[in-house]
Protein backbone atom coordinates (compact mmCIF):
# COMPACT_ATOMS: atom_id res chain seq x y z
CA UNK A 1 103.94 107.92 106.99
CA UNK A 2 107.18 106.98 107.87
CA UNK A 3 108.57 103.59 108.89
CA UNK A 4 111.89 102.41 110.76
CA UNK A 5 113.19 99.35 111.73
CA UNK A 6 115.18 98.48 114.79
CA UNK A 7 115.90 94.81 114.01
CA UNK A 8 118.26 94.97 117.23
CA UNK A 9 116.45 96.64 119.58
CA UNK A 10 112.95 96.72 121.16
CA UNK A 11 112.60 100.68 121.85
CA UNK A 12 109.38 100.43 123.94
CA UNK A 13 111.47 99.72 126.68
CA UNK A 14 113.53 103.15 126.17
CA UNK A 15 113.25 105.00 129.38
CA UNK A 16 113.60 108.56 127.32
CA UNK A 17 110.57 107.40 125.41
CA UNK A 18 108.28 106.54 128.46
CA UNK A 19 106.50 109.97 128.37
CA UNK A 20 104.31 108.29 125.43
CA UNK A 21 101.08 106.84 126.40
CA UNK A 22 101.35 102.83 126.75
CA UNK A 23 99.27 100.14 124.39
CA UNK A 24 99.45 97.12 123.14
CA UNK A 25 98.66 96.88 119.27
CA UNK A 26 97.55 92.81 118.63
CA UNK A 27 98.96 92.10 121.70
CA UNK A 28 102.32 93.72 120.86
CA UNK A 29 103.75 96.56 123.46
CA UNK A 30 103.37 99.48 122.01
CA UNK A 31 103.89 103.21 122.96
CA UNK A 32 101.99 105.88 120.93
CA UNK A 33 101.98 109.93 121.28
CA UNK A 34 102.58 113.03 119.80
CA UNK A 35 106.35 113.60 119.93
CA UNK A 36 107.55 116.93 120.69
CA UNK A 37 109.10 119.36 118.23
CA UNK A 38 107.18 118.04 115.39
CA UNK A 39 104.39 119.37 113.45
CA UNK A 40 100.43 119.96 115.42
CA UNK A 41 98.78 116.66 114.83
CA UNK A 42 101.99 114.19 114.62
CA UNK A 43 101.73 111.01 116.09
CA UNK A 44 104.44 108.29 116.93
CA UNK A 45 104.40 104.96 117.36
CA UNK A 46 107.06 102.41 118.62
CA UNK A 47 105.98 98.61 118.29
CA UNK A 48 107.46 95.90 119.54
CA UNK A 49 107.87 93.09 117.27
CA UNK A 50 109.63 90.39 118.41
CA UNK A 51 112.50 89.48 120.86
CA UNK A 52 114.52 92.81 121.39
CA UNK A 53 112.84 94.00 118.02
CA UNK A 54 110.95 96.76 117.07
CA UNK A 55 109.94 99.22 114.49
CA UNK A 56 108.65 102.85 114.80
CA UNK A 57 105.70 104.77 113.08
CA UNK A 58 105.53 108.28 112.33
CA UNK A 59 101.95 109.64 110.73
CA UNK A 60 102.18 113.21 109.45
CA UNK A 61 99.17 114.35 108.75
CA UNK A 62 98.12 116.43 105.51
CA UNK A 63 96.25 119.03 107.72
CA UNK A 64 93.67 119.51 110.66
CA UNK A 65 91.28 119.20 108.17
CA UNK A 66 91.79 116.18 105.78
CA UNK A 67 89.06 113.42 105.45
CA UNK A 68 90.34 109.78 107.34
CA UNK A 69 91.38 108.55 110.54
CA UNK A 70 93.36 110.48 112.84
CA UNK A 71 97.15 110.10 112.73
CA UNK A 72 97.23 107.91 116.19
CA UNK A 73 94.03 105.53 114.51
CA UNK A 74 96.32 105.61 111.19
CA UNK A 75 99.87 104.61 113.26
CA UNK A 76 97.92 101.98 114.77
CA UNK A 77 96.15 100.31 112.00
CA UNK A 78 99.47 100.28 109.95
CA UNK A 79 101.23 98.70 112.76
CA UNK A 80 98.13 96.21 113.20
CA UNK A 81 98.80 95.59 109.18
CA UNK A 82 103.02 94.96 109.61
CA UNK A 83 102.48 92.89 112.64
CA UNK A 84 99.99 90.56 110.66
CA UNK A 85 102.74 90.22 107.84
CA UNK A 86 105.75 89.87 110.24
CA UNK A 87 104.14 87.20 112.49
């Protein structure tokens, strides 16, 4: 898991990022997908948080076939989890 703040910018409105699938994660916009040039199974997440705020997810998983969520169910239930602590 990997998190990144963008305290000055709300990235799901980044046209070069539109190819990920749209969401809202409690009620925030969101865009989630596998990015490319990264590892089978990879899953991104870009969350807005506030006024021109965001932060970004990345879930790496440990392999096709560790136990859990999937990496997009894993992005978005950590995002659900900042969200509730932010707002």
């Amino acid at each position: 898991m990997d998190f990144t703040p963008y305290p000055s910018a709300d990235k799901t409105k980044d046209k070069s990022l539109q190819n990920l699938t749209r969401k809202k994660i409690s009620g925030h916009r969101a865009l989630l997908g596998t990015p490319t040039k990264r590892p089978k199974g990879t899953c991104i997440a870009f969350v807005s948080a506030g006024s021109g705020q965001s932060f970004r997810l990345m879930v790496v998983p440990f392999s096709e076939d560790a136990p859990g969520p999937s990496a997009p169910v894993l992005a978005t239930n950590f995002a659900e989890a900042i969200l509730k602590h932010l707002i």
